[in-house]
PDB file of N, CA and C in Angstrom:
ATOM      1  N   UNK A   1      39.895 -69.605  -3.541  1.00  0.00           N
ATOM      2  CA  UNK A   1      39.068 -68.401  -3.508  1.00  0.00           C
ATOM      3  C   UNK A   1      37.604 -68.813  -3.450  1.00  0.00           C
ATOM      4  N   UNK A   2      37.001 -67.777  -2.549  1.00  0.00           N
ATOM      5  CA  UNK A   2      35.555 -68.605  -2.634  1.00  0.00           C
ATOM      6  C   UNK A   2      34.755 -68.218  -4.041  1.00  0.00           C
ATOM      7  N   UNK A   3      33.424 -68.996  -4.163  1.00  0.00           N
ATOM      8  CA  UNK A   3      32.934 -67.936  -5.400  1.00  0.00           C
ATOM      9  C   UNK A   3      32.241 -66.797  -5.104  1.00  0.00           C
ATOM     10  N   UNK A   4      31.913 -66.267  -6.102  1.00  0.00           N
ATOM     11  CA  UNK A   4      31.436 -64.871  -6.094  1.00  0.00           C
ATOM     12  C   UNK A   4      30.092 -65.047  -5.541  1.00  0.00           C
ATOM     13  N   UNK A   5      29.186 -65.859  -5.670  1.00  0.00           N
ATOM     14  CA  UNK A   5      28.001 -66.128  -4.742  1.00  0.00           C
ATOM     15  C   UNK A   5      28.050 -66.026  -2.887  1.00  0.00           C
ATOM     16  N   UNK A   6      29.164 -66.547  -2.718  1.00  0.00           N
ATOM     17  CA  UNK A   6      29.460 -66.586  -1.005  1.00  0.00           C
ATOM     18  C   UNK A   6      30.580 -65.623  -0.514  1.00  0.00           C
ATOM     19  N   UNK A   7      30.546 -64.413  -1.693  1.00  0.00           N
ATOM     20  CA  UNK A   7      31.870 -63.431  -1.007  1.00  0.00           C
ATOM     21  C   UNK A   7      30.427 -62.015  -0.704  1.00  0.00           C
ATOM     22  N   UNK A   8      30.939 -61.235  -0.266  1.00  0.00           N
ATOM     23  CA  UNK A   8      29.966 -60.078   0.120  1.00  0.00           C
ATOM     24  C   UNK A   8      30.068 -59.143  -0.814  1.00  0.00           C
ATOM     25  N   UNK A   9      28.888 -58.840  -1.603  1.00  0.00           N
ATOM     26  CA  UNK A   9      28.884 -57.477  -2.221  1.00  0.00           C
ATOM     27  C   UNK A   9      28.938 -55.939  -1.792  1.00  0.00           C
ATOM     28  N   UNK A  10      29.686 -55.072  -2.027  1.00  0.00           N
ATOM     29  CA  UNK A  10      29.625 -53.665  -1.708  1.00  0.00           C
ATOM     30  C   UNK A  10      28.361 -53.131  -0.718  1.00  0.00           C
ATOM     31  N   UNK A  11      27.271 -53.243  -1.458  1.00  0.00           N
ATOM     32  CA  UNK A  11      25.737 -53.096  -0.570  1.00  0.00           C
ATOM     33  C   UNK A  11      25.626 -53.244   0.720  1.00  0.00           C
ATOM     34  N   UNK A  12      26.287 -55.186   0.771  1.00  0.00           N
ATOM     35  CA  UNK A  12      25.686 -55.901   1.695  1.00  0.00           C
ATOM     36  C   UNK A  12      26.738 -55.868   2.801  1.00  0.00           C
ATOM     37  N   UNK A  13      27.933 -55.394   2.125  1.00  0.00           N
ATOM     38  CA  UNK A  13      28.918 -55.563   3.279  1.00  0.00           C
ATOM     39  C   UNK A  13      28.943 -54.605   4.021  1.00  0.00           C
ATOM     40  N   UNK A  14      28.632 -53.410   3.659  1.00  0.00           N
ATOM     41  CA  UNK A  14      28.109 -52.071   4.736  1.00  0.00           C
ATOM     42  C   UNK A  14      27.144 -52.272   5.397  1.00  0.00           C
ATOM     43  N   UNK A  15      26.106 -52.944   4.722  1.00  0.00           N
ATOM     44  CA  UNK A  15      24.947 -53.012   5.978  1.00  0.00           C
ATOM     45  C   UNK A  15      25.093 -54.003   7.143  1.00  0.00           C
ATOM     46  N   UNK A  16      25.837 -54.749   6.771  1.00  0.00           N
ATOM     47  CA  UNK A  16      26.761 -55.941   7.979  1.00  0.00           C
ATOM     48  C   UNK A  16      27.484 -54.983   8.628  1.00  0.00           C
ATOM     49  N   UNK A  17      28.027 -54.609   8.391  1.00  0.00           N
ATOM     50  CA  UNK A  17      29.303 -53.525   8.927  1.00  0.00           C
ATOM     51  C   UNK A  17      28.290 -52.558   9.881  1.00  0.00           C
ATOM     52  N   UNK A  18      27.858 -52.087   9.525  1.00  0.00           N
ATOM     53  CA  UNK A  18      26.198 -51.459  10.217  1.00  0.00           C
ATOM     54  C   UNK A  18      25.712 -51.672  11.291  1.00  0.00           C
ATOM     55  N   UNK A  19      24.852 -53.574  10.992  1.00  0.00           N
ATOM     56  CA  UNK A  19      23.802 -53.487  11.668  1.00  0.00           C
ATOM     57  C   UNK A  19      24.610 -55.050  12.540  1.00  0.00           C
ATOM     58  N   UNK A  20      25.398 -55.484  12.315  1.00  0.00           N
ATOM     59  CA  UNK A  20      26.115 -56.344  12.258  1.00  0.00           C
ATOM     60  C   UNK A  20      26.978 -56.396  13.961  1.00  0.00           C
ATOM     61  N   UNK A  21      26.760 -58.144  14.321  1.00  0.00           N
ATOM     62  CA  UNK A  21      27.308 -58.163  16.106  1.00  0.00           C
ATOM     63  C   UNK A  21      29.018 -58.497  16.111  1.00  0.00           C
ATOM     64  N   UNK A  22      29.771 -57.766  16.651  1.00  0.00           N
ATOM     65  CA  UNK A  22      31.589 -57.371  16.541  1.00  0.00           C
ATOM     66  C   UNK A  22      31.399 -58.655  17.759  1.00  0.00           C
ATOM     67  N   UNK A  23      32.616 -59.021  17.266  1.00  0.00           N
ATOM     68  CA  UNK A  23      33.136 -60.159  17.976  1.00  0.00           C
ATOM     69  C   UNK A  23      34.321 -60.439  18.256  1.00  0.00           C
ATOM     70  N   UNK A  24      35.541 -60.794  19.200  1.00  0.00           N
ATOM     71  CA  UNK A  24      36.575 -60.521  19.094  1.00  0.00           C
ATOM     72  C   UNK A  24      37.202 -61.840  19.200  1.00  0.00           C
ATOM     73  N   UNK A  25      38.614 -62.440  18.920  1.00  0.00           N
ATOM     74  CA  UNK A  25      39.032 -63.547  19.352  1.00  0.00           C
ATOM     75  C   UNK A  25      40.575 -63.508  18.876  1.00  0.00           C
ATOM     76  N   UNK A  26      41.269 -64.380  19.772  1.00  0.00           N
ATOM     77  CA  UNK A  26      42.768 -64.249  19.917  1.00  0.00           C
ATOM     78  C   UNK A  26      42.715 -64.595  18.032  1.00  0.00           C
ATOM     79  N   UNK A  27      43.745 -63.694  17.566  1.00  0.00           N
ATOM     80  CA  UNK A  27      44.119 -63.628  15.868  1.00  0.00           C
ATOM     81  C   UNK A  27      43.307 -62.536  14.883  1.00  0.00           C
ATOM     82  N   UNK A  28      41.903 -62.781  15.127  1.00  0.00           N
ATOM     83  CA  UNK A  28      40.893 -61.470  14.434  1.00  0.00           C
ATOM     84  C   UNK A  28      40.004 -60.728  15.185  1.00  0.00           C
ATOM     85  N   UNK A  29      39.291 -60.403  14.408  1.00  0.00           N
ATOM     86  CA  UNK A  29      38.017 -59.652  14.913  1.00  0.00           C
ATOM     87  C   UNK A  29      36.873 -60.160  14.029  1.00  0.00           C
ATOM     88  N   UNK A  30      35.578 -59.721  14.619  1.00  0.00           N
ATOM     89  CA  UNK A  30      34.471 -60.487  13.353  1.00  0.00           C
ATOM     90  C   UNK A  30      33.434 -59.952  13.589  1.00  0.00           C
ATOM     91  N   UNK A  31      33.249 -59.419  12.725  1.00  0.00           N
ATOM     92  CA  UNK A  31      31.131 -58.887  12.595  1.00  0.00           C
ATOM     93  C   UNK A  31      30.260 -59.590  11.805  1.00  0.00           C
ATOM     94  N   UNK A  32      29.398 -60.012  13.068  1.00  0.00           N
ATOM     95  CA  UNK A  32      28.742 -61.306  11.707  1.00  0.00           C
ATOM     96  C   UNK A  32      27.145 -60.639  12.161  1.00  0.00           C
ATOM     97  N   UNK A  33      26.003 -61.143  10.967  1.00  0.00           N
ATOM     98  CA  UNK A  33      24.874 -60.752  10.669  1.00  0.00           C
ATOM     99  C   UNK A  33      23.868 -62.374  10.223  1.00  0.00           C
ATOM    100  N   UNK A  34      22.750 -62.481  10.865  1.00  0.00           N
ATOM    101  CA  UNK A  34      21.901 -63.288   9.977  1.00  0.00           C
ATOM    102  C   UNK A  34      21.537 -62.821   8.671  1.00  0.00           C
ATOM    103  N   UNK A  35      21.668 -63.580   8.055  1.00  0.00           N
ATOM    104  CA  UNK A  35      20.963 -63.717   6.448  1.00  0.00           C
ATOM    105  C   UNK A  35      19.661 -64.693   6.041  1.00  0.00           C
ATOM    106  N   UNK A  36      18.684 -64.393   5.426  1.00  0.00           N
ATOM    107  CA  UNK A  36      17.970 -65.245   5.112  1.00  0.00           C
ATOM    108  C   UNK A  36      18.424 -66.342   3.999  1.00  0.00           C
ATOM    109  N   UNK A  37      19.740 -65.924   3.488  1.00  0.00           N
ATOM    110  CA  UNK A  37      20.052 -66.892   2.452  1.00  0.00           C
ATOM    111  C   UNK A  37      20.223 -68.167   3.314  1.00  0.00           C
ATOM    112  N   UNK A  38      20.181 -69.587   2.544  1.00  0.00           N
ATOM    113  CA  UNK A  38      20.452 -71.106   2.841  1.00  0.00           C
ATOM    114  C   UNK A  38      22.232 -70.961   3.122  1.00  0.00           C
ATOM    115  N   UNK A  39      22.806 -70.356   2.294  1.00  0.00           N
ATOM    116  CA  UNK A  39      24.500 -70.205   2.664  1.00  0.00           C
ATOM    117  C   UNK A  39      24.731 -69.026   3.426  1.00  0.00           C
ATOM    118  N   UNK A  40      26.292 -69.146   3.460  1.00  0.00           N
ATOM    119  CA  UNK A  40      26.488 -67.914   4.205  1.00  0.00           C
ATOM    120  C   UNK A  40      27.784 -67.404   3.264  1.00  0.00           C
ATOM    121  N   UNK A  41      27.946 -66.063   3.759  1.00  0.00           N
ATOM    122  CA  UNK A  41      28.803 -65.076   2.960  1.00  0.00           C
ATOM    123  C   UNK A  41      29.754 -64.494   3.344  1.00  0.00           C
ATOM    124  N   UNK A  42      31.119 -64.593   3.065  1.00  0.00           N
ATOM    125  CA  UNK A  42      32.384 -63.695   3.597  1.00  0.00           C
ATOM    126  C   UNK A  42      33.151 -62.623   3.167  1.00  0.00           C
ATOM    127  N   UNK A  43      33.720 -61.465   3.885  1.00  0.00           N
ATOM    128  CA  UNK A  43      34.679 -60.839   3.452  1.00  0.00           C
ATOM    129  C   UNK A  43      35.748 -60.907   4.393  1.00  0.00           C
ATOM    130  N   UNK A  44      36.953 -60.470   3.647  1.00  0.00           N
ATOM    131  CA  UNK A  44      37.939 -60.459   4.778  1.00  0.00           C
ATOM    132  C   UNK A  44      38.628 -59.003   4.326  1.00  0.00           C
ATOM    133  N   UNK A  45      39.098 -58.469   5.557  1.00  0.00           N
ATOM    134  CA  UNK A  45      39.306 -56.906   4.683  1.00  0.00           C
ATOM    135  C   UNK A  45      40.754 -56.959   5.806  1.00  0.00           C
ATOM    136  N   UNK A  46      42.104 -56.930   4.954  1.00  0.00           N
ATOM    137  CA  UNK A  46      43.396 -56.563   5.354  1.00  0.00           C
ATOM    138  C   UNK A  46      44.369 -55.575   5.276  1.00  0.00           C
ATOM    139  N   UNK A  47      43.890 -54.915   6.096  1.00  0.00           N
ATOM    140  CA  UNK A  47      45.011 -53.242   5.744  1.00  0.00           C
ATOM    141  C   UNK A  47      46.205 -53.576   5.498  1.00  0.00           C
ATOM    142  N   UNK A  48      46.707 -52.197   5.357  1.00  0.00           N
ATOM    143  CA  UNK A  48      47.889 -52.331   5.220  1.00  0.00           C
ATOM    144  C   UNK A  48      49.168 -52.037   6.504  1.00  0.00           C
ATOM    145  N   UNK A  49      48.609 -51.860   7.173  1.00  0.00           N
ATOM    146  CA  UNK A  49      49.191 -51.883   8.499  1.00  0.00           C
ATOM    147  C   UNK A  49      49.693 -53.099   8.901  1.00  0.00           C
ATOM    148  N   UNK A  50      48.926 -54.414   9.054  1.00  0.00           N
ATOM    149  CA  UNK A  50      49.235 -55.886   8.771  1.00  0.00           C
ATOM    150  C   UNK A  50      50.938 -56.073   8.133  1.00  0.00           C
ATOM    151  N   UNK A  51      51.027 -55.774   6.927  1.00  0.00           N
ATOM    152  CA  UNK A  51      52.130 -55.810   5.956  1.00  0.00           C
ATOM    153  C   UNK A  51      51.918 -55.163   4.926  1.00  0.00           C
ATOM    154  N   UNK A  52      53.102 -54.505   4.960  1.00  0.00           N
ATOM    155  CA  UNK A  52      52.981 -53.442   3.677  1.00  0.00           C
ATOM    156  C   UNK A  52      53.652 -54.265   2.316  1.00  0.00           C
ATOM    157  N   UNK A  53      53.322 -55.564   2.396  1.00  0.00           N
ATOM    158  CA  UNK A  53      53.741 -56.072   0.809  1.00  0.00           C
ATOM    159  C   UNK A  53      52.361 -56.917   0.691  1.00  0.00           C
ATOM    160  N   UNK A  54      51.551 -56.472  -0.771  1.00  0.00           N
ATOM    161  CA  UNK A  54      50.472 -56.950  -1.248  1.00  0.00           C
ATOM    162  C   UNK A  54      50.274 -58.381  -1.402  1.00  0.00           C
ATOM    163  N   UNK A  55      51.685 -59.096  -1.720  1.00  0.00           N
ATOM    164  CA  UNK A  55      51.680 -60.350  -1.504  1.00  0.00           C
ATOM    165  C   UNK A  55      51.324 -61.273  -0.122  1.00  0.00           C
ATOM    166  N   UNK A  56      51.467 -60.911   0.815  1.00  0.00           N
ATOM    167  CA  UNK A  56      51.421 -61.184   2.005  1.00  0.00           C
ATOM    168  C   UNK A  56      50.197 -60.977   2.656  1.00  0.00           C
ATOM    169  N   UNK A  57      49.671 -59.722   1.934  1.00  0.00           N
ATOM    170  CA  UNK A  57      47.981 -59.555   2.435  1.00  0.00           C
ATOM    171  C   UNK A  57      47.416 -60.564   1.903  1.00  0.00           C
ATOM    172  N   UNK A  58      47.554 -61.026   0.139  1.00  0.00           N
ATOM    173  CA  UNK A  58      46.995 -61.640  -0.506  1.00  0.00           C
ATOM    174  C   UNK A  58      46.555 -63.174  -0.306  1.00  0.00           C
ATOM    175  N   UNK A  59      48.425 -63.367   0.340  1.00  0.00           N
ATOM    176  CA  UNK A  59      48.212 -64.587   0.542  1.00  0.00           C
ATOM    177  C   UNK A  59      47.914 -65.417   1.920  1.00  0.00           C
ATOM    178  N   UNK A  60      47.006 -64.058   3.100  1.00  0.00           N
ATOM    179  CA  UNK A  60      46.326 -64.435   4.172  1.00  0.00           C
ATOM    180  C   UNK A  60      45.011 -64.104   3.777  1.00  0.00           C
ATOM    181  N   UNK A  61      44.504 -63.450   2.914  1.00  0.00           N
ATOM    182  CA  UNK A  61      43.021 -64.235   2.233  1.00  0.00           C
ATOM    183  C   UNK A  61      42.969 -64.766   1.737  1.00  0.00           C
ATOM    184  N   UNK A  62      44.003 -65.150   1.011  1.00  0.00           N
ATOM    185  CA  UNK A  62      43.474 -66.569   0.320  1.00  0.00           C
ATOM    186  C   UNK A  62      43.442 -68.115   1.380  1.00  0.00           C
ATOM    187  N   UNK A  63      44.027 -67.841   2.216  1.00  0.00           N
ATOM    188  CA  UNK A  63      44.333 -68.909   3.444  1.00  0.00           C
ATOM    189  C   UNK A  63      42.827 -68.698   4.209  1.00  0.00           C
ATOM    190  N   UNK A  64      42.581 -67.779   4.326  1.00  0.00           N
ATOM    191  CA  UNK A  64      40.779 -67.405   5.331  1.00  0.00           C
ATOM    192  C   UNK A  64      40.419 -67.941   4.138  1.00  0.00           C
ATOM    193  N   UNK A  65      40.038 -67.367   3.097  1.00  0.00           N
ATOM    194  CA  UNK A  65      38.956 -68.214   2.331  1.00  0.00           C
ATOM    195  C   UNK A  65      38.662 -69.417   1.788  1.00  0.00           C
ATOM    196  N   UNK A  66      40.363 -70.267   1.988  1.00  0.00           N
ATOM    197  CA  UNK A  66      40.030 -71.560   1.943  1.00  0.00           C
ATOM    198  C   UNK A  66      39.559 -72.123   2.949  1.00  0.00           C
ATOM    199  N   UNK A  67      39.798 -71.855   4.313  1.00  0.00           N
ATOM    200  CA  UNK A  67      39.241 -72.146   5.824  1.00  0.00           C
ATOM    201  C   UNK A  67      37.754 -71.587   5.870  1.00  0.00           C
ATOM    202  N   UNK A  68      37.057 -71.082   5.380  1.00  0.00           N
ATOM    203  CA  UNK A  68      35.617 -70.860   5.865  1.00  0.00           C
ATOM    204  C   UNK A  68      34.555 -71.573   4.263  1.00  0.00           C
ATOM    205  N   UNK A  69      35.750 -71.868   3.415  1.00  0.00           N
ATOM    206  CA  UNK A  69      35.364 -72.387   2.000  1.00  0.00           C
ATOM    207  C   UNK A  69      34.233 -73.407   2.302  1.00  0.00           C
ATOM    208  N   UNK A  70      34.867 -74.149   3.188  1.00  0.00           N
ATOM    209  CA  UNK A  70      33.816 -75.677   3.036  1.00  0.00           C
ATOM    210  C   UNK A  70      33.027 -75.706   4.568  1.00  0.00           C
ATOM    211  N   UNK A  71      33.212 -74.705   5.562  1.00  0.00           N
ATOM    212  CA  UNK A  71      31.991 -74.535   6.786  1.00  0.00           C
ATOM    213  C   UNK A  71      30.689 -74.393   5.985  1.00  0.00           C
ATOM    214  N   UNK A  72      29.450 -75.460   6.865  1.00  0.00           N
ATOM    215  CA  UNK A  72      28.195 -75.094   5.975  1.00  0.00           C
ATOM    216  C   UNK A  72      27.323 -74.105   7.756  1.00  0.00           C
ATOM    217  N   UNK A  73      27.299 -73.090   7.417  1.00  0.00           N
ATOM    218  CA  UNK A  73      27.224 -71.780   7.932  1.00  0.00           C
ATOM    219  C   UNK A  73      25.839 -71.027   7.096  1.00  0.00           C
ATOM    220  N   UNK A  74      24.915 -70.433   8.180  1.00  0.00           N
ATOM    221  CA  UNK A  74      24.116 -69.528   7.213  1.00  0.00           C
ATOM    222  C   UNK A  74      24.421 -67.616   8.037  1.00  0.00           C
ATOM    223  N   UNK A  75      24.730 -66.890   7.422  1.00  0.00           N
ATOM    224  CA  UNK A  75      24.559 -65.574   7.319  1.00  0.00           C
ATOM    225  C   UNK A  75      26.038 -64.884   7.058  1.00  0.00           C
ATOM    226  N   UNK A  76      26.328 -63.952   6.989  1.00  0.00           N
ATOM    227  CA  UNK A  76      26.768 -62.995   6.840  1.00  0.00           C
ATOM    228  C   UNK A  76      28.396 -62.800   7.844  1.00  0.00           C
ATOM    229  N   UNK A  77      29.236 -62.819   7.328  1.00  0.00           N
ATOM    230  CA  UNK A  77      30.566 -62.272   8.084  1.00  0.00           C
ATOM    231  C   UNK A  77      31.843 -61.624   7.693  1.00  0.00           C
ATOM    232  N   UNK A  78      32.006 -60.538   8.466  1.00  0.00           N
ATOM    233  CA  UNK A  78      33.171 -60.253   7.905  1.00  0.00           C
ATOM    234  C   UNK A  78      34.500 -60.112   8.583  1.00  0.00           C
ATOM    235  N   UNK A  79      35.512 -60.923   8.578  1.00  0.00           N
ATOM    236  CA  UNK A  79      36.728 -60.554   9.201  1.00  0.00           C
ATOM    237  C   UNK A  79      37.672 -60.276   8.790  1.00  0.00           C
ATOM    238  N   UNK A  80      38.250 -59.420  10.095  1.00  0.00           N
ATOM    239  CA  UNK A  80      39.393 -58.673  10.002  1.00  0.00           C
ATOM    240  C   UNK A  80      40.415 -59.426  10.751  1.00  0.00           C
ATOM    241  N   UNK A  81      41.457 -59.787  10.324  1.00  0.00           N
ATOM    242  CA  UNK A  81      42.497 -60.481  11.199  1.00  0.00           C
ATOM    243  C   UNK A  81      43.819 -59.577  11.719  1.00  0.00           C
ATOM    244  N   UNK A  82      44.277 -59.805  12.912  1.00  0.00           N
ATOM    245  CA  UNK A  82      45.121 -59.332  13.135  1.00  0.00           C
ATOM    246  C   UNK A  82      46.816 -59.964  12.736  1.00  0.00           C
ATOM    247  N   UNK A  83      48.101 -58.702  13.053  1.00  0.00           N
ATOM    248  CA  UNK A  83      49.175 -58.528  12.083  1.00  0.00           C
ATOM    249  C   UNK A  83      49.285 -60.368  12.573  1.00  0.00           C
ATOM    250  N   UNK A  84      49.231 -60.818  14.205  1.00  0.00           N
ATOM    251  CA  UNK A  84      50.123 -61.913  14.590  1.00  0.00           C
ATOM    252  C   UNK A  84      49.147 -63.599  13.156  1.00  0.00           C
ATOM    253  N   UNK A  85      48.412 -63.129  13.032  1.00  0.00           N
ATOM    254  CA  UNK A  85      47.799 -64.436  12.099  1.00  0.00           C
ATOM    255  C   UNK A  85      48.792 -64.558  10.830  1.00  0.00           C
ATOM    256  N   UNK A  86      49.692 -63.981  10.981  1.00  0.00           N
ATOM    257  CA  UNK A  86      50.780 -63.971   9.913  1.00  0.00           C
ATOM    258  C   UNK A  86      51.491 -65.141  10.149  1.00  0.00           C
ATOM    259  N   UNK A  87      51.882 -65.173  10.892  1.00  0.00           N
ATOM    260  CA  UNK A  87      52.800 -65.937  12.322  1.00  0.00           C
ATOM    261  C   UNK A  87      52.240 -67.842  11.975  1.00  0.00           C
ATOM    262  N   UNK A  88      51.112 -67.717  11.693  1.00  0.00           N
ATOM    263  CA  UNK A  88      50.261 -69.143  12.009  1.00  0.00           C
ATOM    264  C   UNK A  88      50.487 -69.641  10.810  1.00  0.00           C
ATOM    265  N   UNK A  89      50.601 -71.028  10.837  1.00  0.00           N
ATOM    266  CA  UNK A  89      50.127 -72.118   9.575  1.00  0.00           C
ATOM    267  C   UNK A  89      48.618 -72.158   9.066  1.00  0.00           C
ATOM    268  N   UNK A  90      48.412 -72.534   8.091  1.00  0.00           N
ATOM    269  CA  UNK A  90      47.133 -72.876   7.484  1.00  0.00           C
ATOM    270  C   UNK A  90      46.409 -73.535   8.426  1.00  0.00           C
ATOM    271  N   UNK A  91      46.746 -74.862   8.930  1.00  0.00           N
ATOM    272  CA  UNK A  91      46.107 -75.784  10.073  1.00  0.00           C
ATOM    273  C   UNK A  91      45.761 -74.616  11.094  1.00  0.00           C
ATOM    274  N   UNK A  92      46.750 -73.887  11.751  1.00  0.00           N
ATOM    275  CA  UNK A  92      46.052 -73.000  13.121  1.00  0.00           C
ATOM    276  C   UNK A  92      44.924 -72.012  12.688  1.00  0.00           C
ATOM    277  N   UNK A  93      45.209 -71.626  10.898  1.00  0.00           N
ATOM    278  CA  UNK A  93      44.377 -70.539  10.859  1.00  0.00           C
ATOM    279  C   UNK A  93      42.784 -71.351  10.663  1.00  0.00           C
ATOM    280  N   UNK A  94      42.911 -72.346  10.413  1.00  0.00           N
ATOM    281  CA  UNK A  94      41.712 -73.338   9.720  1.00  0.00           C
ATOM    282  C   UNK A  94      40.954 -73.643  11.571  1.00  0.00           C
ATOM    283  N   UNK A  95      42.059 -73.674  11.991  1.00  0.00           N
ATOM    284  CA  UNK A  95      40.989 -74.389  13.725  1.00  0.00           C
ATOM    285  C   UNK A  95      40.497 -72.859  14.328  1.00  0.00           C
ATOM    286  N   UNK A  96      41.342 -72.300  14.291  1.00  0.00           N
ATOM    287  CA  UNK A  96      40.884 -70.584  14.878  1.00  0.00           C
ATOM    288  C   UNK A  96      39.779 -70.433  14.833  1.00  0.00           C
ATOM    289  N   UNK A  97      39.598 -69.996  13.054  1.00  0.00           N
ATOM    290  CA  UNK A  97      38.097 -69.715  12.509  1.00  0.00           C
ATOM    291  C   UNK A  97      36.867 -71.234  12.925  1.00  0.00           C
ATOM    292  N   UNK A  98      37.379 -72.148  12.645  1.00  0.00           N
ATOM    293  CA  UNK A  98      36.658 -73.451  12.752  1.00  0.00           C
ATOM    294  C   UNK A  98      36.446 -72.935  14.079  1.00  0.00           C
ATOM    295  N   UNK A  99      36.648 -72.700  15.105  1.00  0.00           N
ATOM    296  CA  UNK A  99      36.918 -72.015  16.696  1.00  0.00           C
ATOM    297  C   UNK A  99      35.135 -71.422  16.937  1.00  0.00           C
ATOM    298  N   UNK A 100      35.868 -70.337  16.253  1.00  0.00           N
ATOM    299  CA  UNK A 100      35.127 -69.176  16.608  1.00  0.00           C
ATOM    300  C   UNK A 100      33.863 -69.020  15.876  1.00  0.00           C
ATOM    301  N   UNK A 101      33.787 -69.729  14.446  1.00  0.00           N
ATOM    302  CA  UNK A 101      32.490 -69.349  13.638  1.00  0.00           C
ATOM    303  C   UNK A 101      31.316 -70.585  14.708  1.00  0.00           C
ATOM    304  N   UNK A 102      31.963 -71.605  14.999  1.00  0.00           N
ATOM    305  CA  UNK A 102      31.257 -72.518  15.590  1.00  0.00           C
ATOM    306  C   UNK A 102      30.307 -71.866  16.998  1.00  0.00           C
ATOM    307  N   UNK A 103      31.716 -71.130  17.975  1.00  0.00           N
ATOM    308  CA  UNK A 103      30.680 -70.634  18.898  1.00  0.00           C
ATOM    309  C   UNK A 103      29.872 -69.618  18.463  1.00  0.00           C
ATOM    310  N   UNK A 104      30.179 -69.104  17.478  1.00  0.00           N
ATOM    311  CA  UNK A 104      29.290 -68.121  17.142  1.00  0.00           C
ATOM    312  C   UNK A 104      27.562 -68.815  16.671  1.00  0.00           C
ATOM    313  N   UNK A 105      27.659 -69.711  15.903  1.00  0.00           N
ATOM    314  CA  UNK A 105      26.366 -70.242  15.528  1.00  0.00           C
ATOM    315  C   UNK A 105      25.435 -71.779  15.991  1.00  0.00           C
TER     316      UNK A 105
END
């Protein structure tokens, strides 16, 4: 789990959500924002449409947040993954994001 310093607060995650550039890529989706902070900050938000057992949501954020845990990244992101990232190992979900946060910054 990441810490509470690099996860997104209520505030900040709407105004990302907001003002924030959508991005799409085979497995999620992603709205990311500059931050003036030195780190950068995540949420991951999993309906329930994905899987309707809490365990299963739970335990594909905890898999994103060990994969963006140790990227040194500055601003703001939040993703949404789609149902097939279920499907993937830790390794595919770790290169995906490793993937995509890279072209992004």
């Amino acid at each position: 789990m990441l810490p509470k310093i690099r996860r997104l607060s209520r505030p900040d995650f709407l105004q990302v959500k907001k003002t924030g550039t959508p991005e799409h890529f085979p497995g999620f989706n992603l709205i990311h924002c500059s931050s003036s902070l030195p780190f950068s900050r995540f949420a991951v938000v999993i309906s329930a449409k994905i899987s309707k057992k809490a365990v299963i949501r739970n335990r594909l954020k905890r898999q994103i947040y060990s994969a963006v845990d140790k990227l040194a990244l500055s601003g703001d992101f939040i993703i949404f993954p789609h149902p097939s990232m279920l499907n993937l190992s830790r390794e595919e979900i770790n290169t995906r994001l490793h993937q995509a946060l890279s072209k992004i910054s």
